[in-house]
PDB file of N, CA and C in Angstrom:
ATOM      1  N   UNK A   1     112.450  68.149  84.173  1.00  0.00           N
ATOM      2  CA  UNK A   1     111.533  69.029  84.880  1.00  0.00           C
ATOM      3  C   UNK A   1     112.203  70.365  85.149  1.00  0.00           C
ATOM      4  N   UNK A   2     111.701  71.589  84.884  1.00  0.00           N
ATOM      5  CA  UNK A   2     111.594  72.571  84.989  1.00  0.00           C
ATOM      6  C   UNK A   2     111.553  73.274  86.157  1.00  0.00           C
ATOM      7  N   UNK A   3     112.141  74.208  87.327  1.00  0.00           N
ATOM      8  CA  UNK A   3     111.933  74.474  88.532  1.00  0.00           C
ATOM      9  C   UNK A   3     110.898  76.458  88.111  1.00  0.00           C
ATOM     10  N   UNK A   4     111.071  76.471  86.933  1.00  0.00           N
ATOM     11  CA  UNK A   4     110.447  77.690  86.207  1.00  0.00           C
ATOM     12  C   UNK A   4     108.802  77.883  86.496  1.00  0.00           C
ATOM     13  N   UNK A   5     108.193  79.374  86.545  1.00  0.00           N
ATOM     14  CA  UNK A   5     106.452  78.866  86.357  1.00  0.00           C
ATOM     15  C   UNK A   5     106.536  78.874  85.109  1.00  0.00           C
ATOM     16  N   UNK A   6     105.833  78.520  85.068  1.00  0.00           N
ATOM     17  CA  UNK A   6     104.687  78.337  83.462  1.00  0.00           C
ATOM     18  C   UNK A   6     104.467  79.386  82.713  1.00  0.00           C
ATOM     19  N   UNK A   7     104.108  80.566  83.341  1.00  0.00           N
ATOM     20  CA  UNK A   7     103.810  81.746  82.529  1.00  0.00           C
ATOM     21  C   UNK A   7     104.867  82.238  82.155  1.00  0.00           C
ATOM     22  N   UNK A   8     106.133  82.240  82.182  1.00  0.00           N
ATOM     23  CA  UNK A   8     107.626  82.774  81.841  1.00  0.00           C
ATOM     24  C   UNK A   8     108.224  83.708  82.571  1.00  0.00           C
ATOM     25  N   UNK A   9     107.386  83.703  83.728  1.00  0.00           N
ATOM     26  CA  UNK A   9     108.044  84.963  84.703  1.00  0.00           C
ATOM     27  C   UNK A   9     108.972  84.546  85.426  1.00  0.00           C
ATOM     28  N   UNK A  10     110.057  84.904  86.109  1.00  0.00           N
ATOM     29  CA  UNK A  10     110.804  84.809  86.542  1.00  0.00           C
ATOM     30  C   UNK A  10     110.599  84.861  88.323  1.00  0.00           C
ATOM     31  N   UNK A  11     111.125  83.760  88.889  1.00  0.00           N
ATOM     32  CA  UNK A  11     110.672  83.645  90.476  1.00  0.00           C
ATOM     33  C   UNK A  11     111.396  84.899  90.897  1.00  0.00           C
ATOM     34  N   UNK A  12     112.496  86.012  90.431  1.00  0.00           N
ATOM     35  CA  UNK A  12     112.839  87.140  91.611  1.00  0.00           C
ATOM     36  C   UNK A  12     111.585  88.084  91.494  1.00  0.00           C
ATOM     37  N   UNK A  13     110.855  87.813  89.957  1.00  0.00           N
ATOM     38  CA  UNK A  13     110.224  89.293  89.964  1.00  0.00           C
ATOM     39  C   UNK A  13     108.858  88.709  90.602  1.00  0.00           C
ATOM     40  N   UNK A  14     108.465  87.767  91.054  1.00  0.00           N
ATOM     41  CA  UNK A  14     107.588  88.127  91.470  1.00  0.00           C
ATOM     42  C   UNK A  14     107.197  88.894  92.793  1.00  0.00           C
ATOM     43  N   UNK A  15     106.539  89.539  92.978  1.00  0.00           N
ATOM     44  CA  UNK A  15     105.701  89.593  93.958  1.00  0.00           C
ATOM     45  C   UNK A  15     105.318  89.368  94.994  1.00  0.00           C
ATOM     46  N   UNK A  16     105.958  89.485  96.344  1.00  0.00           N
ATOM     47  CA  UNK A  16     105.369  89.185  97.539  1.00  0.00           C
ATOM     48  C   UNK A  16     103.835  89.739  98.433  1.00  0.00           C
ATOM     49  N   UNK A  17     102.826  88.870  98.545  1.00  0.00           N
ATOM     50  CA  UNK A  17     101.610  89.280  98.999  1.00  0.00           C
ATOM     51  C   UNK A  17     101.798  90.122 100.206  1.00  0.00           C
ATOM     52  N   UNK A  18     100.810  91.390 100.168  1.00  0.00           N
ATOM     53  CA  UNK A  18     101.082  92.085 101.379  1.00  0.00           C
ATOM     54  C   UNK A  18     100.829  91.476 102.523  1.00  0.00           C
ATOM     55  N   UNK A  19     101.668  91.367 103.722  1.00  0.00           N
ATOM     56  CA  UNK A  19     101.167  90.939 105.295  1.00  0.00           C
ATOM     57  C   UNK A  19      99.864  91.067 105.602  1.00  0.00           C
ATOM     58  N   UNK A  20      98.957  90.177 105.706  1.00  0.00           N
ATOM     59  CA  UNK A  20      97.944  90.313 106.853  1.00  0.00           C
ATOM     60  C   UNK A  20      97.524  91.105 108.131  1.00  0.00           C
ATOM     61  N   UNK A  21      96.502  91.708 108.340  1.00  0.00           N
ATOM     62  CA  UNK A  21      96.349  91.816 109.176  1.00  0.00           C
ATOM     63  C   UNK A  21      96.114  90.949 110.258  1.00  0.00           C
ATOM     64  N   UNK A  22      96.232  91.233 111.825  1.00  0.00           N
ATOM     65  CA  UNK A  22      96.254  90.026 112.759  1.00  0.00           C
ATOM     66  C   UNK A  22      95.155  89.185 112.489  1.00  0.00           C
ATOM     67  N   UNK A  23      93.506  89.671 112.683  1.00  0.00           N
ATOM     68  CA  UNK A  23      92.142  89.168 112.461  1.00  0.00           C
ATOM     69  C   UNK A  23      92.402  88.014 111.086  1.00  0.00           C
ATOM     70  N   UNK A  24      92.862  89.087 109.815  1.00  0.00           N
ATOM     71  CA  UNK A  24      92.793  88.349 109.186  1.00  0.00           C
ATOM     72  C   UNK A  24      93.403  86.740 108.823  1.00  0.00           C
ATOM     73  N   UNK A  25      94.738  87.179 109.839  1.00  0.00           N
ATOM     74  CA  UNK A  25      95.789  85.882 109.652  1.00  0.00           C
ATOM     75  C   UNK A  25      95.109  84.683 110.254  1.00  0.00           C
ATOM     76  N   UNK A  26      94.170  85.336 111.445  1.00  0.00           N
ATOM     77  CA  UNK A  26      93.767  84.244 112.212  1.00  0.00           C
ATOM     78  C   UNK A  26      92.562  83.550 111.676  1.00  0.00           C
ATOM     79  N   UNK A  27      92.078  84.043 111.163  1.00  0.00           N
ATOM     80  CA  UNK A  27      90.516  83.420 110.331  1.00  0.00           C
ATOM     81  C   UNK A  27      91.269  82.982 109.400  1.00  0.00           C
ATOM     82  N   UNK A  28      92.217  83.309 109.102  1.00  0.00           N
ATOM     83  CA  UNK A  28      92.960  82.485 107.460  1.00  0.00           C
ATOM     84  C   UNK A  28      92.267  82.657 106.251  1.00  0.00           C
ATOM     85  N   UNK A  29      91.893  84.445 106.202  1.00  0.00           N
ATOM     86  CA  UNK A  29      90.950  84.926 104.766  1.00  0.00           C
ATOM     87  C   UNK A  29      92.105  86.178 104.326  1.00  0.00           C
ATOM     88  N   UNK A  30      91.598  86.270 103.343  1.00  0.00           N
ATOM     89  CA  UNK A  30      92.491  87.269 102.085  1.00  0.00           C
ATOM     90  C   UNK A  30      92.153  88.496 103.083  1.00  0.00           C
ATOM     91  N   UNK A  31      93.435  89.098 103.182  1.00  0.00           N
ATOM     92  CA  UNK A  31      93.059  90.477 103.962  1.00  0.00           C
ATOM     93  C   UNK A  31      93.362  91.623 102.700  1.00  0.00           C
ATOM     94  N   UNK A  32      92.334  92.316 101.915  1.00  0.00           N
ATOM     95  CA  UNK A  32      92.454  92.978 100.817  1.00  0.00           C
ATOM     96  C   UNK A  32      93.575  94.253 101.789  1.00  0.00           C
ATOM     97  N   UNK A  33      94.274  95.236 101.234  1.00  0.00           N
ATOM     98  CA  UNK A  33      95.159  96.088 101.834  1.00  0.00           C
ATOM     99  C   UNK A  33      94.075  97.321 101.939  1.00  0.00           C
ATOM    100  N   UNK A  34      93.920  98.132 102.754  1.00  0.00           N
ATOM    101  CA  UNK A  34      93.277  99.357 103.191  1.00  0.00           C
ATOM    102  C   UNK A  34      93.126 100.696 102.113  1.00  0.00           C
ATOM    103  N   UNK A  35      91.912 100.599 102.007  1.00  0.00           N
ATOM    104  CA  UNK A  35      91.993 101.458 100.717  1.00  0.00           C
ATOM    105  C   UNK A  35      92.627 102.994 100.647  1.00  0.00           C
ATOM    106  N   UNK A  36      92.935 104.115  99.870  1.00  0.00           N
ATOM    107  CA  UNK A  36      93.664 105.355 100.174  1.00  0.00           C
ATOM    108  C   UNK A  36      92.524 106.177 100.765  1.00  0.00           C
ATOM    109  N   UNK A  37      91.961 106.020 100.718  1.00  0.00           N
ATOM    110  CA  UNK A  37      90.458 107.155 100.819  1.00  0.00           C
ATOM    111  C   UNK A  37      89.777 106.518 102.176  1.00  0.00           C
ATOM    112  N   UNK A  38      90.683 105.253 102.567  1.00  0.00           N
ATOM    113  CA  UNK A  38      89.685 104.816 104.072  1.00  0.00           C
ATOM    114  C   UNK A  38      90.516 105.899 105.012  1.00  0.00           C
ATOM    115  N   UNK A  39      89.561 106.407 105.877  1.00  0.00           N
ATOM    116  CA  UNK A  39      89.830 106.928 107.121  1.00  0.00           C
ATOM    117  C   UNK A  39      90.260 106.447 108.297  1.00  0.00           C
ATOM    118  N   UNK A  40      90.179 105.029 108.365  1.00  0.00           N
ATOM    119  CA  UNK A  40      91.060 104.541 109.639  1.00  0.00           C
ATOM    120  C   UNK A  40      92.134 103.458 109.303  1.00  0.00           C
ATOM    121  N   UNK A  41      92.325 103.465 108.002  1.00  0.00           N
ATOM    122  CA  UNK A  41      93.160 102.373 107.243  1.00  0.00           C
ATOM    123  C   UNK A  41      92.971 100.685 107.406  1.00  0.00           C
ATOM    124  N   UNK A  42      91.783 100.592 107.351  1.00  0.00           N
ATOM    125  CA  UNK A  42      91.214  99.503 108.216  1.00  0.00           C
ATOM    126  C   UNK A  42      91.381  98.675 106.261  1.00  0.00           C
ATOM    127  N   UNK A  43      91.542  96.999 106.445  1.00  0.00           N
ATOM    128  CA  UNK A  43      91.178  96.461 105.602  1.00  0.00           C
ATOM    129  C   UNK A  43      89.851  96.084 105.269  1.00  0.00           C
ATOM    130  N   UNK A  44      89.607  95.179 104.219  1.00  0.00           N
ATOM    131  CA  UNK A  44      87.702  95.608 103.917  1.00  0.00           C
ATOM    132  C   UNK A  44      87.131  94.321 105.603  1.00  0.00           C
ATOM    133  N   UNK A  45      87.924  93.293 105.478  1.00  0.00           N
ATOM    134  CA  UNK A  45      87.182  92.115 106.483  1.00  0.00           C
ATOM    135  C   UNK A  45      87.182  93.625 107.905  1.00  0.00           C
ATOM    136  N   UNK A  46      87.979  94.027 108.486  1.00  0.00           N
ATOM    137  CA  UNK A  46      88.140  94.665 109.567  1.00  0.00           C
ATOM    138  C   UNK A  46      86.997  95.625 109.349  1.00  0.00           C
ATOM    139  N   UNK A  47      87.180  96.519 108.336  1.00  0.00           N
ATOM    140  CA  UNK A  47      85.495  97.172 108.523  1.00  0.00           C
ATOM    141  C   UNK A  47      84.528  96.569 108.345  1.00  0.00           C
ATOM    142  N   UNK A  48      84.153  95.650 107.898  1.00  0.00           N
ATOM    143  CA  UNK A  48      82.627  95.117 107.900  1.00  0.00           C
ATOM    144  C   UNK A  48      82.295  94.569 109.311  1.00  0.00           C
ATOM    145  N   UNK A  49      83.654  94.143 110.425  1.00  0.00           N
ATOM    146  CA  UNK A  49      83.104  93.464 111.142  1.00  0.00           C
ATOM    147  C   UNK A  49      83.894  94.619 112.414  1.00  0.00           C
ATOM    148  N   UNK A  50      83.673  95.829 112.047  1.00  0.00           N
ATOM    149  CA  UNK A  50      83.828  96.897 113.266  1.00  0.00           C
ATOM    150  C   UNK A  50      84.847  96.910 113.978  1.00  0.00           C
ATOM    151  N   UNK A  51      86.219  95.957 113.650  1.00  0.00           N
ATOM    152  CA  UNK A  51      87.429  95.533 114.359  1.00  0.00           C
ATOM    153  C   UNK A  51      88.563  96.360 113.936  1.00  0.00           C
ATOM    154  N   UNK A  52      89.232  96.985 114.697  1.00  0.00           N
ATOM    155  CA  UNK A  52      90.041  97.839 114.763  1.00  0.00           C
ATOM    156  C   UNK A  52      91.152  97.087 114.248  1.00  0.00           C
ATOM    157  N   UNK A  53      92.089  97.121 112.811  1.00  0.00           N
ATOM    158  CA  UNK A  53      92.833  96.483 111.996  1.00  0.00           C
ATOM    159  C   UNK A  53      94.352  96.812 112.397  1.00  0.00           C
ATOM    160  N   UNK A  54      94.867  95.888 112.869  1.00  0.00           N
ATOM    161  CA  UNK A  54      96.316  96.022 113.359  1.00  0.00           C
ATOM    162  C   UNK A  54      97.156  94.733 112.802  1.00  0.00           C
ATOM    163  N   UNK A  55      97.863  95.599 111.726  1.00  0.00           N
ATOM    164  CA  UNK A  55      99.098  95.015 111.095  1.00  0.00           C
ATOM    165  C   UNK A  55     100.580  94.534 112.022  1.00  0.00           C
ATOM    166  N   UNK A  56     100.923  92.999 111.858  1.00  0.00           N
ATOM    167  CA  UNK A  56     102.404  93.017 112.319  1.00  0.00           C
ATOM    168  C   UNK A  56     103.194  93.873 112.129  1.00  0.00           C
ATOM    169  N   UNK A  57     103.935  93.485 113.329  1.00  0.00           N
ATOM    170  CA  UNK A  57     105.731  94.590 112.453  1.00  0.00           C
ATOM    171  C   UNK A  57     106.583  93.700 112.208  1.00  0.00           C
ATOM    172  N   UNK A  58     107.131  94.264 111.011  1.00  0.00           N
ATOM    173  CA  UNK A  58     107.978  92.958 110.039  1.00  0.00           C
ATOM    174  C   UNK A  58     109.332  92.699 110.537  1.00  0.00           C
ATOM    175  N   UNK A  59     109.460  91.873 111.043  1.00  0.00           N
ATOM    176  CA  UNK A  59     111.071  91.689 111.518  1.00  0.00           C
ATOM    177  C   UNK A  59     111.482  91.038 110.446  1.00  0.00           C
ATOM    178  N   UNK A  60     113.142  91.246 110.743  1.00  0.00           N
ATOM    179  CA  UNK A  60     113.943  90.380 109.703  1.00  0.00           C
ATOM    180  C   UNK A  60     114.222  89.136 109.792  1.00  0.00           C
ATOM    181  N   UNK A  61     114.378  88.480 108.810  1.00  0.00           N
ATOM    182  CA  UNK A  61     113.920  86.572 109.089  1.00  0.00           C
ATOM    183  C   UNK A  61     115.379  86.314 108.769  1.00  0.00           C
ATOM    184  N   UNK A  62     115.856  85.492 108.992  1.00  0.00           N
ATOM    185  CA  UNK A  62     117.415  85.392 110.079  1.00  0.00           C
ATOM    186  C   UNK A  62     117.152  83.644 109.150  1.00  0.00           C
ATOM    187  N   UNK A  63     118.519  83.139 108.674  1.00  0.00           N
ATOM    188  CA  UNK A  63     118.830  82.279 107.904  1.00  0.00           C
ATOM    189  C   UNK A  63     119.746  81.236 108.938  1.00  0.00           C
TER     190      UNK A  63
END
């Protein structure tokens, strides 16, 4: 067995998903990232439902 994905990519390059917003973490839905052209940098769930979108601050995760 293989600890590799499947598609041949390599686990450093991938990709870490951007942080959530709070709302979103808590409903436990895809928080799309705030578009360049939005005016209050709100993600799409936060504007549809009029909620003022406030991102964590990333601390460092300690081993």
């Amino acid at each position: 067995l293989s600890s590799a994905p499947r598609d041949g990519t390599k686990w450093s390059l991938r990709r870490k998903p951007a942080p959530a917003c709070l709302f979103c973490r808590e409903m436990k839905v895809v928080c799309d990232p705030p578009q360049p052209e939005s005016k209050d940098k709100s993600c799409n769930q936060c504007t549809r439902k009029h909620l003022k979108c406030i991102y964590p601050h990333q601390l460092p995760r300690g081993k």
